[in-house]
Structures are given as C-alpha cells and as structure tokens.
C-alpha atoms as a PDB file:
ATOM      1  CA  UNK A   1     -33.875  61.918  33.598  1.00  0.00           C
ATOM      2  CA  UNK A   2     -30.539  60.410  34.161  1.00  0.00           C
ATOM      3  CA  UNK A   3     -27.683  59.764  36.219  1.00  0.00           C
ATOM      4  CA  UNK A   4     -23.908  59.384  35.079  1.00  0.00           C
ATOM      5  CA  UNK A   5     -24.202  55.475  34.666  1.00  0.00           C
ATOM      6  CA  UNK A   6     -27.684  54.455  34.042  1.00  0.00           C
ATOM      7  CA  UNK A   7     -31.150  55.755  33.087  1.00  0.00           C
ATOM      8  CA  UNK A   8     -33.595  56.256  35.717  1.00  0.00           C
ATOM      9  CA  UNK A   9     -37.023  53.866  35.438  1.00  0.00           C
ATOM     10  CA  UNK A  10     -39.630  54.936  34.254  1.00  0.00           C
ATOM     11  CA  UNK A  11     -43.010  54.040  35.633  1.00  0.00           C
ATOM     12  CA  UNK A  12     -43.429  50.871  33.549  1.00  0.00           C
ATOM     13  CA  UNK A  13     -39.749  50.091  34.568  1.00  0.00           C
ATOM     14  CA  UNK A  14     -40.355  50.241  37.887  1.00  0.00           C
ATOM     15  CA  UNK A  15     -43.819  48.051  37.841  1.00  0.00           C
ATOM     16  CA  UNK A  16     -41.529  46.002  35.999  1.00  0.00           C
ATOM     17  CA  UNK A  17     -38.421  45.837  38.610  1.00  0.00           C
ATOM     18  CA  UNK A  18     -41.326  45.334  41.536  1.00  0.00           C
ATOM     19  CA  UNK A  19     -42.822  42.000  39.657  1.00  0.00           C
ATOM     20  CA  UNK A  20     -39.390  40.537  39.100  1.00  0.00           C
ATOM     21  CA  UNK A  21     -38.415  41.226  42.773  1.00  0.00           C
ATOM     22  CA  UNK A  22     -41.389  39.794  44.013  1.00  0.00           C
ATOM     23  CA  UNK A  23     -41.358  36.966  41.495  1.00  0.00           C
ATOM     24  CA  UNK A  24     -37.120  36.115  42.688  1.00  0.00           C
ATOM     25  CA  UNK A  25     -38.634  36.322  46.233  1.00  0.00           C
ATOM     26  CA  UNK A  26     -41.522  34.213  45.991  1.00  0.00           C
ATOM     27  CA  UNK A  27     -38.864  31.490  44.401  1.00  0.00           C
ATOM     28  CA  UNK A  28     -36.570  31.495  46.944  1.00  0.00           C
ATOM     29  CA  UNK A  29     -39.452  31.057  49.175  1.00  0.00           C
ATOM     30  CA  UNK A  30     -40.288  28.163  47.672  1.00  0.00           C
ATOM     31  CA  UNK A  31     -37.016  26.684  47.136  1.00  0.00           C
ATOM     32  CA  UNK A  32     -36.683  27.372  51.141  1.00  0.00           C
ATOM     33  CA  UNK A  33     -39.969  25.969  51.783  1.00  0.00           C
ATOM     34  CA  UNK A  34     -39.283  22.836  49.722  1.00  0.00           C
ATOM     35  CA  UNK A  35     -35.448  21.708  51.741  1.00  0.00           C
ATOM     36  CA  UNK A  36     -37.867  22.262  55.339  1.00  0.00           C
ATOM     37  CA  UNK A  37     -40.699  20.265  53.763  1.00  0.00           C
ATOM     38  CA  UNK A  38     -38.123  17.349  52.551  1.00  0.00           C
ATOM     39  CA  UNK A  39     -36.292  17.421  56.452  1.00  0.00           C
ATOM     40  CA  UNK A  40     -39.551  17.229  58.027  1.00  0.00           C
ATOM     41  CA  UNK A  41     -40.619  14.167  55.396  1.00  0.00           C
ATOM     42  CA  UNK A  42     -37.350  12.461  56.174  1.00  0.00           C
ATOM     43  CA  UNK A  43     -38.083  12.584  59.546  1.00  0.00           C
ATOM     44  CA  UNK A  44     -35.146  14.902  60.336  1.00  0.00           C
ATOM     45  CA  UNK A  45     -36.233  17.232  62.934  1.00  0.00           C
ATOM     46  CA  UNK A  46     -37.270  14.147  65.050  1.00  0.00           C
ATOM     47  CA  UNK A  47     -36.520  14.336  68.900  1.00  0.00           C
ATOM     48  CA  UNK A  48     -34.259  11.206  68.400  1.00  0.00           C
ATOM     49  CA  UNK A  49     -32.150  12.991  65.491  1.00  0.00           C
ATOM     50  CA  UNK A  50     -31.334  15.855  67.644  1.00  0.00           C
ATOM     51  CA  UNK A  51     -30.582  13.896  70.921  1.00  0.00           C
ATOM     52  CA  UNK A  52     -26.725  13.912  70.661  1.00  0.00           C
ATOM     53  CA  UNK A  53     -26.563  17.446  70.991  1.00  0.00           C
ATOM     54  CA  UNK A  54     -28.310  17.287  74.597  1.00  0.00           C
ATOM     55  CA  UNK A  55     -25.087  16.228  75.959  1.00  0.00           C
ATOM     56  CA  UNK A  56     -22.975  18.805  77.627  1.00  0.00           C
ATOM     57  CA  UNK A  57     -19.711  16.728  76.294  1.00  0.00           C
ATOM     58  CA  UNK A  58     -20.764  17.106  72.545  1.00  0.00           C
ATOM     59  CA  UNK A  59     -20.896  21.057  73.262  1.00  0.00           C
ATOM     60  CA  UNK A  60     -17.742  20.993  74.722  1.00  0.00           C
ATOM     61  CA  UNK A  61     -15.968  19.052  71.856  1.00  0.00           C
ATOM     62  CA  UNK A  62     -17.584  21.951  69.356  1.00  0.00           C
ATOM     63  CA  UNK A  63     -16.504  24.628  71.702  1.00  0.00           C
ATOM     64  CA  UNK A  64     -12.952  22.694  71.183  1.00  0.00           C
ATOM     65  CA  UNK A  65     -13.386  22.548  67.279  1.00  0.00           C
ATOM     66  CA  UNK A  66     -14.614  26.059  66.760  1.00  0.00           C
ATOM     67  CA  UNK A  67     -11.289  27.519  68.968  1.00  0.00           C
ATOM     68  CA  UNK A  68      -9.190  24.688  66.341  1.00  0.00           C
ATOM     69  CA  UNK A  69     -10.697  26.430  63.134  1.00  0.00           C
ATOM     70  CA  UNK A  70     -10.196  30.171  65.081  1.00  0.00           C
ATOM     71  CA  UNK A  71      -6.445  29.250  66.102  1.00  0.00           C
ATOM     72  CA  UNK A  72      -5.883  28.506  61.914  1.00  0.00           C
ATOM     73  CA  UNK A  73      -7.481  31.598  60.926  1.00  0.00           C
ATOM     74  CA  UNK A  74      -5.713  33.667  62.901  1.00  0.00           C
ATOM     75  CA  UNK A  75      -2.586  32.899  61.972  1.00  0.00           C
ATOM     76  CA  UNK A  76      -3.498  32.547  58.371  1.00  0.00           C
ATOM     77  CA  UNK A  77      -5.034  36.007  58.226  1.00  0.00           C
ATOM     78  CA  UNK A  78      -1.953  37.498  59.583  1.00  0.00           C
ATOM     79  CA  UNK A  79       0.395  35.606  57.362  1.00  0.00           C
ATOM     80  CA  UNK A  80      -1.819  36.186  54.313  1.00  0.00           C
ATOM     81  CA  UNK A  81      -1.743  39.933  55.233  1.00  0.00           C
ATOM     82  CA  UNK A  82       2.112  40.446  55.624  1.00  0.00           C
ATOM     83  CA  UNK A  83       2.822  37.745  52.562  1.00  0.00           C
ATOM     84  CA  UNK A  84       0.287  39.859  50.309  1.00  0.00           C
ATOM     85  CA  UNK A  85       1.984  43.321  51.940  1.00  0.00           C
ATOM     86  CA  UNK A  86       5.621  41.390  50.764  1.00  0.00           C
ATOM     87  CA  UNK A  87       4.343  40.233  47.157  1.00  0.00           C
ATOM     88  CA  UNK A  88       2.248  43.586  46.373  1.00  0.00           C
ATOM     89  CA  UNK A  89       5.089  45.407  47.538  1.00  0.00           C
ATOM     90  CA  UNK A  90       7.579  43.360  44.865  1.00  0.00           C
ATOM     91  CA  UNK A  91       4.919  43.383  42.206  1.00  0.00           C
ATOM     92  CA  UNK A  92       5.061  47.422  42.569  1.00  0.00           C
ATOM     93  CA  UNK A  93       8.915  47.629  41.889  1.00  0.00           C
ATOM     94  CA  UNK A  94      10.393  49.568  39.216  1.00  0.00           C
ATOM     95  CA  UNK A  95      13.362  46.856  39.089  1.00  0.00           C
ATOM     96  CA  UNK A  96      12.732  44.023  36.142  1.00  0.00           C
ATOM     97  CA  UNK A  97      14.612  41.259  38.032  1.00  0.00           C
ATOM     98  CA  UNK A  98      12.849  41.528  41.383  1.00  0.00           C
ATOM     99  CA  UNK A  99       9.149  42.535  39.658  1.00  0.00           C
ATOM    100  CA  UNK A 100       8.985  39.968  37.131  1.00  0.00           C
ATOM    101  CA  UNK A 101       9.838  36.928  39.497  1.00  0.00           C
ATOM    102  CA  UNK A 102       7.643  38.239  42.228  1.00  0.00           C
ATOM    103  CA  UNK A 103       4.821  38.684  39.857  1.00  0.00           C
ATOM    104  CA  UNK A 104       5.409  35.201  38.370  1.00  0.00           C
ATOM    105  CA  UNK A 105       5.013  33.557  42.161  1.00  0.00           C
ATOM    106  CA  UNK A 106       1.933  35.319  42.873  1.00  0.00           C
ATOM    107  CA  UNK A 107       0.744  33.749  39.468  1.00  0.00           C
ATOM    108  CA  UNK A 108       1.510  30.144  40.565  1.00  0.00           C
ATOM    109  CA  UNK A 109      -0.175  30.649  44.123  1.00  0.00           C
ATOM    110  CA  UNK A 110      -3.164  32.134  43.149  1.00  0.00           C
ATOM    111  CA  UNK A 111      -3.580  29.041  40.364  1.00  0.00           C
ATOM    112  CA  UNK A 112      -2.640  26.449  42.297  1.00  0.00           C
ATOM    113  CA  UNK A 113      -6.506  24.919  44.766  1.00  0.00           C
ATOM    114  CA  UNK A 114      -5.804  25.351  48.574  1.00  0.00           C
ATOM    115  CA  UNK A 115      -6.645  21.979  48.598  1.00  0.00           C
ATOM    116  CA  UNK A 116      -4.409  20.529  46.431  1.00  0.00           C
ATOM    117  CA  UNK A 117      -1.791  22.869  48.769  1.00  0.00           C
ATOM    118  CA  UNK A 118      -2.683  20.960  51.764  1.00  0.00           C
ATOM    119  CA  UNK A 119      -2.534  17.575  49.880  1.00  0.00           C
ATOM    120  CA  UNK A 120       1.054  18.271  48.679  1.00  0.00           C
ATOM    121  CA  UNK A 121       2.337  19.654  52.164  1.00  0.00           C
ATOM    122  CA  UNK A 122       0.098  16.879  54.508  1.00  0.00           C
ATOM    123  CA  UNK A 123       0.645  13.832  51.883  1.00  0.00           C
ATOM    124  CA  UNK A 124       3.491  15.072  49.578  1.00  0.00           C
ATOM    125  CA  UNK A 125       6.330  16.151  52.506  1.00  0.00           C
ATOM    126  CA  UNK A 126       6.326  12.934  53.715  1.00  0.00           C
ATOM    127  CA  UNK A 127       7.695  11.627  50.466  1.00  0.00           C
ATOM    128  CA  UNK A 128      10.858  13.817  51.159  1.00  0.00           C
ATOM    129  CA  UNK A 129      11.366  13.548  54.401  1.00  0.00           C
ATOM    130  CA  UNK A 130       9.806  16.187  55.699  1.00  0.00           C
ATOM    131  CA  UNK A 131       6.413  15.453  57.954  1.00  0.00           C
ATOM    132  CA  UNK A 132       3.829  18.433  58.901  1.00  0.00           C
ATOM    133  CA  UNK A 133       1.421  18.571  61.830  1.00  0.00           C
ATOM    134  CA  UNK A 134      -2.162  19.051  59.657  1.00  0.00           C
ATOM    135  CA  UNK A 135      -2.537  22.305  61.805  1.00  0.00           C
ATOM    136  CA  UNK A 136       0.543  23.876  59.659  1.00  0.00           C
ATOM    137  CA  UNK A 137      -0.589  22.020  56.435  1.00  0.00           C
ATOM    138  CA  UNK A 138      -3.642  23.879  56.952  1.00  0.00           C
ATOM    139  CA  UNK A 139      -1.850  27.609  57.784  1.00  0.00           C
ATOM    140  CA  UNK A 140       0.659  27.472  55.320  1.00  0.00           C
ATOM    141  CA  UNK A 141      -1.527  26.375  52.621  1.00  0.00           C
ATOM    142  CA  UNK A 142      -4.520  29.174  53.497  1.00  0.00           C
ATOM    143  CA  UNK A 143      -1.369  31.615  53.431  1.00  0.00           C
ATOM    144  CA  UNK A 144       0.217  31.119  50.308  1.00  0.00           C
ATOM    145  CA  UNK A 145      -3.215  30.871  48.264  1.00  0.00           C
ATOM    146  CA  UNK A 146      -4.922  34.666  50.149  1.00  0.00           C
ATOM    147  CA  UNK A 147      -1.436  35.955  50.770  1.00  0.00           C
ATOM    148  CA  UNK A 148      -1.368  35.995  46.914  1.00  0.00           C
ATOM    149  CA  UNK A 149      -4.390  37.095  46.322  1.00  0.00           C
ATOM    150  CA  UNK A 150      -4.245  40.036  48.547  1.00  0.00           C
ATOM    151  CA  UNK A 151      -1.229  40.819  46.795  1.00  0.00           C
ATOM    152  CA  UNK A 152      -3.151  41.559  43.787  1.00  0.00           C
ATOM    153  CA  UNK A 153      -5.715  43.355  45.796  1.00  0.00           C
ATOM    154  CA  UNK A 154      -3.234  45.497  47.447  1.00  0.00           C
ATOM    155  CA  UNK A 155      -1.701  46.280  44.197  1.00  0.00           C
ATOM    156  CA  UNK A 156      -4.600  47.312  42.078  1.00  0.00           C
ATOM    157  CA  UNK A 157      -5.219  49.372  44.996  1.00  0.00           C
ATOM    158  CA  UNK A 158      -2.134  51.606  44.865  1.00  0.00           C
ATOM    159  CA  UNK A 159      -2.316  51.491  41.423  1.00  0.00           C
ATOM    160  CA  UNK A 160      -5.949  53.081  41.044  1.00  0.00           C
ATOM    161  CA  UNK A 161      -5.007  56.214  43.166  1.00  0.00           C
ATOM    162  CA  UNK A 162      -4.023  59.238  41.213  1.00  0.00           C
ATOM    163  CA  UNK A 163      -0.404  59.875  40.174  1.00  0.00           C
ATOM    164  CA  UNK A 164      -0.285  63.060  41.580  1.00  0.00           C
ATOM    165  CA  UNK A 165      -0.592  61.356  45.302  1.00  0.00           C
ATOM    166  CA  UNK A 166       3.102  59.661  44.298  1.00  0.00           C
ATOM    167  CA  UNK A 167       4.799  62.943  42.875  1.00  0.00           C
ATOM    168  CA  UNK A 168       3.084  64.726  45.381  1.00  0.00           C
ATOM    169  CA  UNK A 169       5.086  62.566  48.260  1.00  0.00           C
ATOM    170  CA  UNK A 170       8.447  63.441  46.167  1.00  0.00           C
ATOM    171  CA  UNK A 171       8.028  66.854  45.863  1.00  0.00           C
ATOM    172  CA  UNK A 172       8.177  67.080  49.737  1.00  0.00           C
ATOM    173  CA  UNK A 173      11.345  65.315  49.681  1.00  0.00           C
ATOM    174  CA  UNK A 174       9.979  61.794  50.473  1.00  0.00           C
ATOM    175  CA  UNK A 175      11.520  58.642  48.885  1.00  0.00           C
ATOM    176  CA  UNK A 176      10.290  55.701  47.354  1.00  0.00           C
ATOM    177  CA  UNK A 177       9.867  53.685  50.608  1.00  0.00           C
ATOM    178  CA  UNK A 178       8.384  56.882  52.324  1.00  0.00           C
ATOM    179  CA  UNK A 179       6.009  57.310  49.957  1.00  0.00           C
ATOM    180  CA  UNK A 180       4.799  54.021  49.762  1.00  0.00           C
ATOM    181  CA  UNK A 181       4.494  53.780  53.639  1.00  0.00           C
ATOM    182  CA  UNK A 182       3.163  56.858  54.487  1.00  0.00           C
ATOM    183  CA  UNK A 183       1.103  58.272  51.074  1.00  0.00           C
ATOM    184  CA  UNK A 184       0.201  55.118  49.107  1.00  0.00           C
ATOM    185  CA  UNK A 185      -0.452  52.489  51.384  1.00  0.00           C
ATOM    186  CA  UNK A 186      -2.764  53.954  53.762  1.00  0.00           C
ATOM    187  CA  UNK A 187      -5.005  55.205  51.043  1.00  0.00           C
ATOM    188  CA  UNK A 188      -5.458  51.728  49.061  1.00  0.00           C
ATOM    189  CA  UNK A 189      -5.840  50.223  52.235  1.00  0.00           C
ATOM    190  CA  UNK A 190      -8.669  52.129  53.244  1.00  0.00           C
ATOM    191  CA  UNK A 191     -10.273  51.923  49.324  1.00  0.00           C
ATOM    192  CA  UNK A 192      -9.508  48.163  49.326  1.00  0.00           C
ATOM    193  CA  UNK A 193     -10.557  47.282  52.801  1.00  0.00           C
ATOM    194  CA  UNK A 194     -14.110  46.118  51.886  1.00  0.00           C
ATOM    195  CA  UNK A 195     -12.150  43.624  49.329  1.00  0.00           C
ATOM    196  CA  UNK A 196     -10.019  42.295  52.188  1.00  0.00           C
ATOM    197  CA  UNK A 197     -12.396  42.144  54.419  1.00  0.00           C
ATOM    198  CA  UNK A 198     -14.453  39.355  51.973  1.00  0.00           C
ATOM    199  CA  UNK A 199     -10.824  37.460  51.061  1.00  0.00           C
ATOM    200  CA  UNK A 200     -10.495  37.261  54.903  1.00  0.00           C
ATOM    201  CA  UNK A 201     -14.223  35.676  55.382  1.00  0.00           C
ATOM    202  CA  UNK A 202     -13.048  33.310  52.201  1.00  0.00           C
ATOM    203  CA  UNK A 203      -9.909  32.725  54.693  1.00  0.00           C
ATOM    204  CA  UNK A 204     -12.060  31.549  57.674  1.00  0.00           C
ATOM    205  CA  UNK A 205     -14.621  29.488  55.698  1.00  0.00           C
ATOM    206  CA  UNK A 206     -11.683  27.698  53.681  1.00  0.00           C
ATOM    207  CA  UNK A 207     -10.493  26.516  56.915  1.00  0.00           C
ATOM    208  CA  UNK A 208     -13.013  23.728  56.834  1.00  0.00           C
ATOM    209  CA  UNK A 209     -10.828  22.441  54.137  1.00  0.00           C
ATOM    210  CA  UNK A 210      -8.414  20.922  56.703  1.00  0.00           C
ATOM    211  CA  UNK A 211     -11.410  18.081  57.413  1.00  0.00           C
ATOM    212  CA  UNK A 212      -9.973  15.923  54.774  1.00  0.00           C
ATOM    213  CA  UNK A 213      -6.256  16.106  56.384  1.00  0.00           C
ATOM    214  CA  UNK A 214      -8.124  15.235  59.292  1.00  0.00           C
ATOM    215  CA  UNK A 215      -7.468  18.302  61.026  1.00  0.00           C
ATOM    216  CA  UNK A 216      -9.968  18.420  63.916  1.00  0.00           C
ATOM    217  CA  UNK A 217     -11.816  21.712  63.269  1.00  0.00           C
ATOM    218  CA  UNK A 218     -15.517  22.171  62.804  1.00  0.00           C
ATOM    219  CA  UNK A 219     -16.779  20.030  59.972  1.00  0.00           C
ATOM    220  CA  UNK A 220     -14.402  17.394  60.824  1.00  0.00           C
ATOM    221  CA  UNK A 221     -16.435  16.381  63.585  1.00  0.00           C
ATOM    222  CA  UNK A 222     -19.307  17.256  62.252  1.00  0.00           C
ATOM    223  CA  UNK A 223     -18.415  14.449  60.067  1.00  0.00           C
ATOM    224  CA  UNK A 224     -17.435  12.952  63.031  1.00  0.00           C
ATOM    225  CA  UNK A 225     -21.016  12.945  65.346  1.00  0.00           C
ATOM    226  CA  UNK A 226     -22.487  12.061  61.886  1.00  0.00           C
ATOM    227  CA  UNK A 227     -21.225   8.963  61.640  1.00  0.00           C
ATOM    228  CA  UNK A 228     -21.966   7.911  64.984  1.00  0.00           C
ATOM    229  CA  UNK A 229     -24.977   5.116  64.463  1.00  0.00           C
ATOM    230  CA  UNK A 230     -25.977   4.674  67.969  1.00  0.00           C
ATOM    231  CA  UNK A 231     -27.673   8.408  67.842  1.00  0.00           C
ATOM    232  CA  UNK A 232     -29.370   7.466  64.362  1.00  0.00           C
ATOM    233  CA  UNK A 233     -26.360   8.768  62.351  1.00  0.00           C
ATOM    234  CA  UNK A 234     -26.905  12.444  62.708  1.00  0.00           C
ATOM    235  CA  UNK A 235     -25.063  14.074  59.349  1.00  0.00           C
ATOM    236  CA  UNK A 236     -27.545  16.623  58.597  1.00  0.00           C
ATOM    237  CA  UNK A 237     -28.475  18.088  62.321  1.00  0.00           C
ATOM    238  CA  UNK A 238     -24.380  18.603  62.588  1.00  0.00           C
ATOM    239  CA  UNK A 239     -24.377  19.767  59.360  1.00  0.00           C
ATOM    240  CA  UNK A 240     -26.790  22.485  60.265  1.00  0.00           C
ATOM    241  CA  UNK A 241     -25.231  22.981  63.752  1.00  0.00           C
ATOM    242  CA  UNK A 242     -21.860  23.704  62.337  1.00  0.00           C
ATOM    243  CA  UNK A 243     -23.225  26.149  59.281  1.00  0.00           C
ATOM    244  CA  UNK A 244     -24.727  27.751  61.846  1.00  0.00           C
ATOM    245  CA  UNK A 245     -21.543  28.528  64.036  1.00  0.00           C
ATOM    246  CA  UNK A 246     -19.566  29.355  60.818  1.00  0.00           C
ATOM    247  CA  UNK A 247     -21.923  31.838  59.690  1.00  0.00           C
ATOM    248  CA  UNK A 248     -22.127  33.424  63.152  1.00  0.00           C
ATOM    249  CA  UNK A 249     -18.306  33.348  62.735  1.00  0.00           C
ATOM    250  CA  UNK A 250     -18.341  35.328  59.239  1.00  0.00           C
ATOM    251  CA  UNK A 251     -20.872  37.689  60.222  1.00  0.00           C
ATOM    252  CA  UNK A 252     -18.855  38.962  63.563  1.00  0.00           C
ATOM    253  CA  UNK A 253     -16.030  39.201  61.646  1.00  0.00           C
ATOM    254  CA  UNK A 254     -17.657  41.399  58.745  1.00  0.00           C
ATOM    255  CA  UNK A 255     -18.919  43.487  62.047  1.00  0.00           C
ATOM    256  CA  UNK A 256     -15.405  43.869  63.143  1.00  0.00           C
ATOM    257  CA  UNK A 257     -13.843  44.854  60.238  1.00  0.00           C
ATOM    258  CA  UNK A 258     -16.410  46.941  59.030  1.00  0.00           C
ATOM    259  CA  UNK A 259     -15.809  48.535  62.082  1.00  0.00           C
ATOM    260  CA  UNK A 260     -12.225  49.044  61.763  1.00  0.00           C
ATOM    261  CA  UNK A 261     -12.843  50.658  57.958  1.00  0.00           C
ATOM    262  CA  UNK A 262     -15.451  52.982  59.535  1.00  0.00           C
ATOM    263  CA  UNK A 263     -13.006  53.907  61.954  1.00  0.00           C
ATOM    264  CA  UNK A 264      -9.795  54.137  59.392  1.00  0.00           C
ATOM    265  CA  UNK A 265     -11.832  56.633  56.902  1.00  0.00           C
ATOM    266  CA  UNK A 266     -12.913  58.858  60.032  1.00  0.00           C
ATOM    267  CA  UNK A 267      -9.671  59.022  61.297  1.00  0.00           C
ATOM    268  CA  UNK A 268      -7.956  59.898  57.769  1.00  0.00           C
ATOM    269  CA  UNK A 269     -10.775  62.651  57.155  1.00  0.00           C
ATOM    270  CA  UNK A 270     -10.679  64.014  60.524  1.00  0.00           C
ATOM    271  CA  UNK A 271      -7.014  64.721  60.628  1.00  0.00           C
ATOM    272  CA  UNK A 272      -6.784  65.798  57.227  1.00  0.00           C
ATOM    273  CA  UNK A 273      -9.443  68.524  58.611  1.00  0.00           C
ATOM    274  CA  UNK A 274      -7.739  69.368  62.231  1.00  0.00           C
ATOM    275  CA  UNK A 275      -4.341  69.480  60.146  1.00  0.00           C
ATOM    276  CA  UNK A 276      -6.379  71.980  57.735  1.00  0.00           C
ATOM    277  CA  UNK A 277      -8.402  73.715  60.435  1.00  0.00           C
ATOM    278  CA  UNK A 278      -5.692  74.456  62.997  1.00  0.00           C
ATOM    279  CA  UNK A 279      -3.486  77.021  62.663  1.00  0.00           C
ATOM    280  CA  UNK A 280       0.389  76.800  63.623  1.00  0.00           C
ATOM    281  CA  UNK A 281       1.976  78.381  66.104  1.00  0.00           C
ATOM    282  CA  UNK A 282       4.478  80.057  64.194  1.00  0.00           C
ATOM    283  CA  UNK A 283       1.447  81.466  61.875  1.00  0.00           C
ATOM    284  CA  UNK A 284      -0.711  82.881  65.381  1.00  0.00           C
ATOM    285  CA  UNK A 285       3.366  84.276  66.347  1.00  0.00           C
ATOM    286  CA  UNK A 286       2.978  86.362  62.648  1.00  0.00           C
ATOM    287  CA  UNK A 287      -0.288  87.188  63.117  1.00  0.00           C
ATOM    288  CA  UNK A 288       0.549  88.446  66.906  1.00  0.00           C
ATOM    289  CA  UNK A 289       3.624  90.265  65.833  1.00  0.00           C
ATOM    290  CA  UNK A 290       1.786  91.633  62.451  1.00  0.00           C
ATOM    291  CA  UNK A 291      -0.883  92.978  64.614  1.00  0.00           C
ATOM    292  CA  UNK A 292       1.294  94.708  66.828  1.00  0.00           C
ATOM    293  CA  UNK A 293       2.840  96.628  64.417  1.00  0.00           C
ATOM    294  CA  UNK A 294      -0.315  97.850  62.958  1.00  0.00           C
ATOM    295  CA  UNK A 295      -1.150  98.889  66.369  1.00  0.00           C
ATOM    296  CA  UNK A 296       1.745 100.814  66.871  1.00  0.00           C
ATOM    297  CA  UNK A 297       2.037 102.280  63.052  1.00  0.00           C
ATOM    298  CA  UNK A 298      -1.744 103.321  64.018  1.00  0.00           C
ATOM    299  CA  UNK A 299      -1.086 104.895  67.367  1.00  0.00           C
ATOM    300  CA  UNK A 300       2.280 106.849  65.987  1.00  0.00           C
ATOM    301  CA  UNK A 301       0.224 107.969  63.315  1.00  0.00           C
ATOM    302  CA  UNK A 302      -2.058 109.533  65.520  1.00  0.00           C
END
C-alpha cells in the first residue's frame, strides 16, 4: 500500500523507524544529562549561585526588562505586518516601474543582518547628524528585516491560490483593489498564518539583539546580574532565568495566534456555509408566491 506522497512501512520499516527514534531519544537524553551533570560539577546549582534572585528588587528589574523587550515587539510586529502588507502588495503589481523597485527593496532588507541594522541606525546616525534612542534602533531595525520577509510570505501566499479565485472576483464586477482586499487577501492570510505566526516568534526572540546597543531588555541584564562579583558572578543562573521567560514568552504567543488561525478558518467556513445554507428572502417571497398559485390553479381546477 501507498499514499499520494510516500510508501507506507512495512513491518521491517517500522522496527526500523522505532530503533532510530529510540536511538535519537536516548541521545538527546544523554546530551541533556551531560550539560546537568557539568552545572552540578561546576558547582552551579549551589545555594550561593542562586542567591541574587532571592531579592524582591532583582524580580522587579526583570519584570521591568521583560515589559522593555514586550514594548519592542509590539510595535515591531505591527510595523513588520503593515510594511510586509505595503511591500507584498507592490511586489503583486502589474506595473514594471512600481514592481521592480519594490521587489528590489525587499531584496536589500531581507539580505542585510538585523544586527548590522541596529549598528548602522544606533552607531552609524550619529555620523550624520542624526541620533536614535536604542529603543527605535531596535524597532526600526526588527521592522525593516520581518516587514520584508513577510512580504515574501504574503506574496507567495496570494500567489499559490488558484486563478480562478482572481477572475472569479472580476466577473462579479470587483476591481483590482476589491479583489485583493476582499478575495485574495483573506485567503493567503489564513493559508500563511502558521508562517507568520513563526516570523513573529523570530520577531520577539530577535529582540534580545538590542543587548549590544545596550538597550535594557532581558538579556541585557542578564548580562548585567552576571557580571555582578559580589553574588559569585552569576552568568549562567540569569542565563537560564531569562531563557526561561523568553520561552514562556514564545510559547503564549504561538497559543494566541494559533488561536486566532483556529478562529479565522472557522469563521471563513462557517459563513461560507450560513451564506450557502440560508435562503434569501426574495427566494422564500418566490417560493410563497409560486406556491400560491399552484394552490389556486389546483383549487380552480377542481
């Protein structure tokens, strides 16, 4: 037996597929098992190690870092969404002298290292005149680098759904803009979304980029509490505290956008069903009136 894109395993194939699995497990195991055994060598789960982070003020100062690194993802993920709405939008036009130059932008921003972004806009402004707080060095370069790429994404979205969904929106008298807003659109969005969703968690962890602009978010004082000698130079305990927090981060955002997709593709499936389902007015009037008549052709006839 088999399916459309691979052949089913057989029973030596799947005795096979079971060892590897269990083989891949047992190494990560081990790999996991060695990084504990080498902090518990070093000493590193030691009482004095973790005794910074019994103080209500170190808390406080991470509660203060973690809103930092939320304030410059928000604003990034919005301005990455409407700049990659903007460039997908250009790359998608039918006119040469507004495609090609729109298409040769997104080029340059998606090549160009969000850090080397933030280098030319914290260190490289200056040079001209021009001085930026880190906290916009940080937005403007997360924007231009995922604005760009969602272009793309957003593109190759529109441009995988069938032709017949375009020509379909001008055959009802819809134009270009119409269609795109109201036919194309909502559809790649809703194919696409898992694919933003994971350039938006690349959004919130790149954010810890800003540490070596010294913006104050999350690993810059991580950096911060572990350099400070008088608690025994704590690097690796922040470390850990902070990977912690941004993984908590990532995962609640995954659970709120997954959310939002669930909701998106049961909202376009259930109104494409009511709008099939339920019948006009003006059809129940015909039916009424059509009825009537048959009534009345019936009872003259008798």
């Amino acid at each position: 037996m088999s399916s459309v894109l691979y052949d089913v395993p057989g029973p030596r194939a799947i005795i096979r597929n079971r060892i590897i699995g269990v083989i891949v497990v047992l190494v990560v195991v081990a790999i996991a098992g060695f990084f504990v055994w080498r902090l518990a060598v070093t000493g590193q789960f030691t009482a004095e190690k973790w005794n910074i982070f019994t103080y209500s003020q170190i808390w406080v100062q991470i509660a203060e870092a973690t809103l930092r690194t939320l304030a410059a993802f928000a604003v990034a993920a919005v301005g990455a969404l409407l700049l990659g709405f903007v460039l997908a939008i250009g790359r998608l036009s039918d006119h040469r002298w507004l495609r090609l130059p729109v298409g040769g932008v997104v080029e340059v921003l998606r090549a160009v290292p969000v850090l080397i972004f933030m280098f030319l806009l914290y260190y490289g402004l200056p040079v001209l005149g021009v001085r930026l707080p880190s906290y916009w060095a940080v937005v403007i370069a997360l924007i231009a680098y995922n604005g760009s790429v969602l272009a793309e994404v957003i593109r190759a979205g529109v441009e995988s759904l069938p032709r017949g969904q375009r020509e379909a929106g001008y055959a009802i008298g819809l134009r270009k803009a119409g269609v795109m807003r109201l036919v194309l659109l909502p559809q790649a969005i809703r194919a696409m979304m898992p694919v933003i969703i994971a350039q938006l968690v690349v959004t919130l962890k790149d954010t810890a980029l800003g540490f070596i602009i010294t913006y104050p978010e999350l690993l810059f004082l991580a950096r911060s509490i572990g350099s400070q000698a008088t608690y025994d130079s704590p690097i690796v305990q922040a470390t850990m505290v902070v990977a912690v927090i941004y993984i908590g981060l990532c995962l609640l955002l995954s659970a709120v956008a997954s959310t939002v997709e669930k909701r998106l593709r049961r909202g376009g499936r259930g109104g494409r069903i009511a709008a099939a389902n339920q019948p006009t007015q003006e059809g129940t009037d015909t039916e009424l009136i059509v009825a009537q008549k048959g009534g009345s052709g019936l009872a003259g006839s008798h």
